[in-house]
PDB file of N, CA and C in Angstrom:
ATOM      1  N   UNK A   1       1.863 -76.305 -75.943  1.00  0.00           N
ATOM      2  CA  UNK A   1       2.470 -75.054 -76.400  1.00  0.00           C
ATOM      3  C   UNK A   1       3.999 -75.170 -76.341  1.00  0.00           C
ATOM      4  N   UNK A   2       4.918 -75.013 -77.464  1.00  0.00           N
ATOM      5  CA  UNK A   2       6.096 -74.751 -77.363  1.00  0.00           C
ATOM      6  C   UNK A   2       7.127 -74.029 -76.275  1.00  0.00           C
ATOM      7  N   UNK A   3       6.363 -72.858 -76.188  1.00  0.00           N
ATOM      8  CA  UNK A   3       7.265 -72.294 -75.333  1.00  0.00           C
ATOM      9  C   UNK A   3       6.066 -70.919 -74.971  1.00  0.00           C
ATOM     10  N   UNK A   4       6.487 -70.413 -73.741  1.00  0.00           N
ATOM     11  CA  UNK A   4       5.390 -69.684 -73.197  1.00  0.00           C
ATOM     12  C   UNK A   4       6.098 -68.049 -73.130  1.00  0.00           C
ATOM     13  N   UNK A   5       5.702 -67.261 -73.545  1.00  0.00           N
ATOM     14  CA  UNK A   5       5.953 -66.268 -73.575  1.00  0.00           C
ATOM     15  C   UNK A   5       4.621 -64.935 -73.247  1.00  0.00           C
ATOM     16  N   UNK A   6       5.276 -63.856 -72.871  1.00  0.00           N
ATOM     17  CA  UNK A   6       4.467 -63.435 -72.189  1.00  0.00           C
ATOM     18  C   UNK A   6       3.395 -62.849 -72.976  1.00  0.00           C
ATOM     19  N   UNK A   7       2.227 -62.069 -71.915  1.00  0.00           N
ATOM     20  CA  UNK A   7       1.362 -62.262 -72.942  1.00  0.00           C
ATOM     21  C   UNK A   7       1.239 -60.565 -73.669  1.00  0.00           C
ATOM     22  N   UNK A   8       0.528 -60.736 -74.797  1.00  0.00           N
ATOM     23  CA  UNK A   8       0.901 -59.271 -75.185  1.00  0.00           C
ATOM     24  C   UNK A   8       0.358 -57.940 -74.559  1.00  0.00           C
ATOM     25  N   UNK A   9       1.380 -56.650 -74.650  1.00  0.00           N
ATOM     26  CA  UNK A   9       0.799 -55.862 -73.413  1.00  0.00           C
ATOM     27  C   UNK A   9      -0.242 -54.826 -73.988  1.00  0.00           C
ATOM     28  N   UNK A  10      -1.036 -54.350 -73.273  1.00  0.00           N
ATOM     29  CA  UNK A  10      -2.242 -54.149 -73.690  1.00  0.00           C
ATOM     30  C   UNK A  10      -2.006 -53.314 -74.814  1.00  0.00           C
ATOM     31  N   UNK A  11      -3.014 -52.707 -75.114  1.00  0.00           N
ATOM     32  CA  UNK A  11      -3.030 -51.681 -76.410  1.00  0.00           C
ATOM     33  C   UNK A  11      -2.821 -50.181 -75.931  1.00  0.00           C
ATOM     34  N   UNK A  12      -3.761 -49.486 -74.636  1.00  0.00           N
ATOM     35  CA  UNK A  12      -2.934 -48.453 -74.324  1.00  0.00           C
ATOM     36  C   UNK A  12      -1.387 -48.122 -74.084  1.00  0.00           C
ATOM     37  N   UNK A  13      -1.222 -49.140 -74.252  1.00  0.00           N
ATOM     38  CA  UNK A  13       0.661 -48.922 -73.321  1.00  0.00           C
ATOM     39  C   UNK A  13       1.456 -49.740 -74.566  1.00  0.00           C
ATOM     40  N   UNK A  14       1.763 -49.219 -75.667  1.00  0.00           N
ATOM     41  CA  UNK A  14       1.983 -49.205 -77.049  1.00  0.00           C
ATOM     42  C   UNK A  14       3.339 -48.634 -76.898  1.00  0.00           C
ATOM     43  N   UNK A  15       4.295 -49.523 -76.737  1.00  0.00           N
ATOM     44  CA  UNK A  15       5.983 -48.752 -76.963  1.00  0.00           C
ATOM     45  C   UNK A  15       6.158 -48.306 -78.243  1.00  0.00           C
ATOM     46  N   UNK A  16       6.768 -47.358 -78.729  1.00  0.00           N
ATOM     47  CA  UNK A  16       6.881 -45.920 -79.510  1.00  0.00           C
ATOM     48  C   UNK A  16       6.931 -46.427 -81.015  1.00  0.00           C
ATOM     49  N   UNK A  17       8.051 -47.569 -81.216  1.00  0.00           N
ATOM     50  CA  UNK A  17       8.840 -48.205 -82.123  1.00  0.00           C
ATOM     51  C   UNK A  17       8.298 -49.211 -82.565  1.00  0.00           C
ATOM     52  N   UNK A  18       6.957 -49.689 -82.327  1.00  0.00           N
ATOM     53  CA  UNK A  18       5.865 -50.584 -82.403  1.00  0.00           C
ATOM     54  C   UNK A  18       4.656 -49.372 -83.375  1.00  0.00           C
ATOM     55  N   UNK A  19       4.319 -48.681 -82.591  1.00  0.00           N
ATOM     56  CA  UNK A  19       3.295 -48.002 -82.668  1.00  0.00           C
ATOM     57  C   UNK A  19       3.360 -46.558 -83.565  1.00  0.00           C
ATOM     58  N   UNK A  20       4.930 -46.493 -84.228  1.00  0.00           N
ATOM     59  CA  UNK A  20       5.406 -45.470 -84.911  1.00  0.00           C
ATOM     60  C   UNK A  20       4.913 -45.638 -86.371  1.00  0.00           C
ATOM     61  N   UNK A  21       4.225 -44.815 -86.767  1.00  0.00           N
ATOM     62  CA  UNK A  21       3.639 -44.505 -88.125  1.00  0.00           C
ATOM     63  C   UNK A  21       2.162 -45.661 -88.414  1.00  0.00           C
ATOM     64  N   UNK A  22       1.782 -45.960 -87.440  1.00  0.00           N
ATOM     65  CA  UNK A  22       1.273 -46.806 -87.404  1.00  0.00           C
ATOM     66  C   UNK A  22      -0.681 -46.395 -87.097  1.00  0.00           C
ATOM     67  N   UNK A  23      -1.222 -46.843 -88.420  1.00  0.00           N
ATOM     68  CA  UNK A  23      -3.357 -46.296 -87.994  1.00  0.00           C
ATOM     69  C   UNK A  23      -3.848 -47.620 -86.963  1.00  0.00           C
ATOM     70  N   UNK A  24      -4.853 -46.428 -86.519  1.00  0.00           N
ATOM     71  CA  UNK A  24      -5.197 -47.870 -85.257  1.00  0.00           C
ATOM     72  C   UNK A  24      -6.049 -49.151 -85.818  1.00  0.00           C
ATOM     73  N   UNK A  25      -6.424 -49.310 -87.173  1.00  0.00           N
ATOM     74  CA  UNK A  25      -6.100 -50.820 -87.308  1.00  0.00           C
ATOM     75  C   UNK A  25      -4.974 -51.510 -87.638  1.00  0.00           C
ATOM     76  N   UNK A  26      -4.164 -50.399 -87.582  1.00  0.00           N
ATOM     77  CA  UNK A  26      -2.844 -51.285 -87.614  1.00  0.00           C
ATOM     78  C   UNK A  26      -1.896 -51.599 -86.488  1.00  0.00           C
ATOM     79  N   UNK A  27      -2.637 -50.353 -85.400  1.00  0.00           N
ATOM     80  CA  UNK A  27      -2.334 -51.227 -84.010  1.00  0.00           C
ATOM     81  C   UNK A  27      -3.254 -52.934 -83.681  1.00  0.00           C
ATOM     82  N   UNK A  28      -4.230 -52.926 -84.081  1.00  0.00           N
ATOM     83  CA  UNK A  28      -5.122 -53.792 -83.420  1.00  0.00           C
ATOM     84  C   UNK A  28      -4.687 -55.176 -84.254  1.00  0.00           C
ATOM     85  N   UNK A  29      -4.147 -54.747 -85.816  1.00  0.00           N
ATOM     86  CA  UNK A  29      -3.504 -56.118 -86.209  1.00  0.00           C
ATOM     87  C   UNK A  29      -2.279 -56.394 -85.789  1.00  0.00           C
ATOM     88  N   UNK A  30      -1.498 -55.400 -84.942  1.00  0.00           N
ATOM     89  CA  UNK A  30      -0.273 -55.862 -84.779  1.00  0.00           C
ATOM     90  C   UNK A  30      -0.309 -56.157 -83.345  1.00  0.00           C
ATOM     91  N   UNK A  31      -1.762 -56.043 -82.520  1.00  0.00           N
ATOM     92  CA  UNK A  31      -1.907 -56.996 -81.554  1.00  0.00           C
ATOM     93  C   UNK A  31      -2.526 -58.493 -81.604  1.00  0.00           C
ATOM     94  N   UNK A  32      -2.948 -58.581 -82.861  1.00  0.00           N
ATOM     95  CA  UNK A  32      -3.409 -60.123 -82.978  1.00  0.00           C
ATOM     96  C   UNK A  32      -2.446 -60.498 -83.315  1.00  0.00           C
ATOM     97  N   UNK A  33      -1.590 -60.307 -84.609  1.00  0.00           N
ATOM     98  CA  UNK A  33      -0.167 -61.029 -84.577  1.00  0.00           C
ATOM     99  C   UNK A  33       0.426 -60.896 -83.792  1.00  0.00           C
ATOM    100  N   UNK A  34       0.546 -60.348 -82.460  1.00  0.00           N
ATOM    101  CA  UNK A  34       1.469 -60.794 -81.088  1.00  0.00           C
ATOM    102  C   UNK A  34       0.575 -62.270 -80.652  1.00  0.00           C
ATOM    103  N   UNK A  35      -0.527 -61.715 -80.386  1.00  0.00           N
ATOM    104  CA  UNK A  35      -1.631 -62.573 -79.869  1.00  0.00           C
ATOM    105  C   UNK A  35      -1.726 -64.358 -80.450  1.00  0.00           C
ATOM    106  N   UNK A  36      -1.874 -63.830 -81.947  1.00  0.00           N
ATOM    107  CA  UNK A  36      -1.893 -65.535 -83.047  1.00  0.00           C
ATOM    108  C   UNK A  36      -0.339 -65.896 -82.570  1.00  0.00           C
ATOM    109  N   UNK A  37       0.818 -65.794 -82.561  1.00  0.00           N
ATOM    110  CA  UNK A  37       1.989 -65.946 -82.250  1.00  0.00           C
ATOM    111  C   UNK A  37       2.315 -66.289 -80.682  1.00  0.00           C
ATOM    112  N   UNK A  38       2.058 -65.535 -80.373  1.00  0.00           N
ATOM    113  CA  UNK A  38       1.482 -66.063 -78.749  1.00  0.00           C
ATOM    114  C   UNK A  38       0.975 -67.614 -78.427  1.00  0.00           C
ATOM    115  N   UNK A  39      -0.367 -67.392 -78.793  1.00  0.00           N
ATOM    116  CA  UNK A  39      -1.126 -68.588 -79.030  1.00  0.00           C
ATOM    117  C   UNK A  39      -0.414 -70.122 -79.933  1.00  0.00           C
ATOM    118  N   UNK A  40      -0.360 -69.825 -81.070  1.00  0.00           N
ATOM    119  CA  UNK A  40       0.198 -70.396 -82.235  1.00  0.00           C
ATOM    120  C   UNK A  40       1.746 -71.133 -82.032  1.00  0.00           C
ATOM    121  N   UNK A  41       2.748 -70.007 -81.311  1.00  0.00           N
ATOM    122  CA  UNK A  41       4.398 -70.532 -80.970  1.00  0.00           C
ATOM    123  C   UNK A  41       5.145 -70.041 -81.922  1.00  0.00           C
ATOM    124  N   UNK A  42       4.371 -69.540 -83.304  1.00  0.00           N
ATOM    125  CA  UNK A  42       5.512 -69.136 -83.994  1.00  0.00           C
ATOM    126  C   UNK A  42       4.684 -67.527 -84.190  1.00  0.00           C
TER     127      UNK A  42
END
């Protein structure tokens, strides 16, 4: 792995500016793209 970064924080605890205008599959994809990115490095 490139570089280790932390891991993404859960889904209840959704900071505002993330989670602003946002349907909850579009929370749950914008926790796999933390997640694939996470995983992945980029």
């Amino acid at each position: 792995m490139p570089r280790r970064l932390p891991p993404p924080a859960p889904l209840p605890t959704l900071d505002p500016a993330c989670a602003r205008g946002m349907a909850p599959h579009g929370v749950v994809d914008h926790a796999w793209q933390r997640l694939r990115r996470w995983l992945v490095g980029f």
